[in-house]
Protein backbone atom coordinates (compact mmCIF):
# COMPACT_ATOMS: atom_id res chain seq x y z
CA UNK A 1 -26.62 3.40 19.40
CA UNK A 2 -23.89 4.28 21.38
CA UNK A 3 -20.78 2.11 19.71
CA UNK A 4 -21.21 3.40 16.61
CA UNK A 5 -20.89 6.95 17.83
CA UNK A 6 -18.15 5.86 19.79
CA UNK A 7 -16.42 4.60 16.86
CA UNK A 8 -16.86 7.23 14.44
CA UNK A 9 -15.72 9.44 17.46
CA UNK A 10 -12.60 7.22 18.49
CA UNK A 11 -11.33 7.16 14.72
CA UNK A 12 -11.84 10.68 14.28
CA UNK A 13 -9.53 10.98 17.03
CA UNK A 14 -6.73 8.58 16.05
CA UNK A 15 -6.60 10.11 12.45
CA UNK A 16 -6.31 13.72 13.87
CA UNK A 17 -3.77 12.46 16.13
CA UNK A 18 -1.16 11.08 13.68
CA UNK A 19 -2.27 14.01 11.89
CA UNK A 20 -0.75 16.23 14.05
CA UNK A 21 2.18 14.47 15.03
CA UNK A 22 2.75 13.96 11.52
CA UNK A 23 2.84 17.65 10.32
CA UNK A 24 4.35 19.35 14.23
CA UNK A 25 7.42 16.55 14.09
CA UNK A 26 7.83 17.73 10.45
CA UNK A 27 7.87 21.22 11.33
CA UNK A 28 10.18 20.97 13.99
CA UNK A 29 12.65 18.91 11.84
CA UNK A 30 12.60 21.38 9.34
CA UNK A 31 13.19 23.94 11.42
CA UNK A 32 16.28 21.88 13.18
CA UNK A 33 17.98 21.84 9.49
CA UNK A 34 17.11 25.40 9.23
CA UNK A 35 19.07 26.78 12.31
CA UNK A 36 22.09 24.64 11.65
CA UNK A 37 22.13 25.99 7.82
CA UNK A 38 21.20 23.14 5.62
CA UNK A 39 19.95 24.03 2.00
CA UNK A 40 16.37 24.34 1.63
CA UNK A 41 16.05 22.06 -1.17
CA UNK A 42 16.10 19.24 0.32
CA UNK A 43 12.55 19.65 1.57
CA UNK A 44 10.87 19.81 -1.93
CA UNK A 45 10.47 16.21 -3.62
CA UNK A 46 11.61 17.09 -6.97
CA UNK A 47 10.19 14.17 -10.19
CA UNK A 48 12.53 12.77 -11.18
CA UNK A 49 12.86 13.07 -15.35
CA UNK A 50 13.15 9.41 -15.86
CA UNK A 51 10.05 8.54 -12.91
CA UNK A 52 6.94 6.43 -14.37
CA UNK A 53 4.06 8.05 -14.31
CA UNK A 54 2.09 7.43 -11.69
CA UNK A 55 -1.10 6.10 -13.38
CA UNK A 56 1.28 3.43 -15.49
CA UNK A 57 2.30 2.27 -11.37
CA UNK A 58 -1.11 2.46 -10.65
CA UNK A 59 -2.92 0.59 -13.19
CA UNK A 60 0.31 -2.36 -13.26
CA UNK A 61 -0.30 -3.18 -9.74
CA UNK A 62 -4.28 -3.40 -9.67
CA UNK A 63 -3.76 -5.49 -12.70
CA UNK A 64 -1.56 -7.73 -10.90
CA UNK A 65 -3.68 -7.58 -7.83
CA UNK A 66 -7.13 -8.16 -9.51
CA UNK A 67 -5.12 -11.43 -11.37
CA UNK A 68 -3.83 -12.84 -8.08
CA UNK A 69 -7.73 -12.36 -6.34
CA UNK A 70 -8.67 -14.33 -9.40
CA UNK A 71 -6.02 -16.81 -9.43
CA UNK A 72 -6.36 -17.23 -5.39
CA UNK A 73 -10.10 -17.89 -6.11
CA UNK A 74 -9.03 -20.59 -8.89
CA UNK A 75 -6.57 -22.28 -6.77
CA UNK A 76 -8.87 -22.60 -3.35
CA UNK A 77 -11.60 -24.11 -5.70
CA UNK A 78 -9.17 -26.79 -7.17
CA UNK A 79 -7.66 -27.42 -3.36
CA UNK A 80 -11.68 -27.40 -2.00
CA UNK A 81 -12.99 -29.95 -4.64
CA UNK A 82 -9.52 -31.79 -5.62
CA UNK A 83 -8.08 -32.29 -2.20
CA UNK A 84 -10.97 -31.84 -0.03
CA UNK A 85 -9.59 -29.31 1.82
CA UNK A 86 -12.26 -26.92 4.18
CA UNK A 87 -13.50 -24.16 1.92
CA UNK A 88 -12.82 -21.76 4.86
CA UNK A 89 -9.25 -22.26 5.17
CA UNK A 90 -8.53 -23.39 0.84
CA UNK A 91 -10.46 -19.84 0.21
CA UNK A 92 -9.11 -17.25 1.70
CA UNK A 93 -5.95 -18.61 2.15
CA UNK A 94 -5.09 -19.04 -1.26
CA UNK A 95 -6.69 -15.31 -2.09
CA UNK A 96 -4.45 -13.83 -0.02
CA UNK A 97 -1.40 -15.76 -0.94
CA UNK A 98 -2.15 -15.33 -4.66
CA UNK A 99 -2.92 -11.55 -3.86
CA UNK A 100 0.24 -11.11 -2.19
CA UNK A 101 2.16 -12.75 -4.68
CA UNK A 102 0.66 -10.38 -7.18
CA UNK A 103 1.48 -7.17 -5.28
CA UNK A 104 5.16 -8.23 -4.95
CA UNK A 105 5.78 -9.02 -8.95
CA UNK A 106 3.61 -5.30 -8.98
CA UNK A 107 6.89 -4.01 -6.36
CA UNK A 108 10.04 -5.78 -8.61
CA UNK A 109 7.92 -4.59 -12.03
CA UNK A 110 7.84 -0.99 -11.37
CA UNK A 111 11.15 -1.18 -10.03
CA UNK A 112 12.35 -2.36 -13.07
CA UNK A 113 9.92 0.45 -14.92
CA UNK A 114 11.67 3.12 -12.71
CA UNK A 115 14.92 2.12 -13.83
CA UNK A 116 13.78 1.91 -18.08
CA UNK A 117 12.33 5.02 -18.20
């Protein structure tokens, strides 16, 4: 009963403290570029015209993720019953390599989508 209070406490914790160093060192970086006169601007993140939308990002890299899960899954069954390799190492190491792969094409696609639109 009393770890998973302790937990739930303990996390509560961690995320209020990045929280809050988060958002006080912003605030006292802001004000540093205030007193020395820098232009305002530069604190709003203005879109960019030619930016992708953000569902287009969105969607292109859970597609790509989602294929390399499902090409991970495909390749650790061929290395289990092909090469006989232990279905606890063929598995999830070929998940996560597959995965990764996916997110990075996800990374130089969008850069590329950035730069079209």
């Amino acid at each position: 009963m009393e770890g998973p209070v302790f937990v739930f406490i303990s996390l509560f914790i961690v995320v209020f403290g990045i929280s809050y160093l988060f958002f006080s060192t912003r605030n006292k970086e802001r004000l540093a570029l205030i007193d020395k006169g820098a232009d305002a601007s530069i604190f709003v993140r203005g879109k960019r015209e030619k930016a992708a939308p953000f569902w287009k990002i969105l969607v292109l890299n859970l597609a790509l993720l989602l294929m390399g899960i499902g090409a991970g899954i495909m390749i650790g069954g061929i290395l289990d019953s092909s090469l006989n390799v232990d279905t606890e190492i063929a598995m999830p190491g070929s998940i996560f390599l597959m995965a990764g792969t996916g997110l990075l094409i996800g990374f130089f696609l969008t850069k590329r989508l950035d730069k079209e639109d």
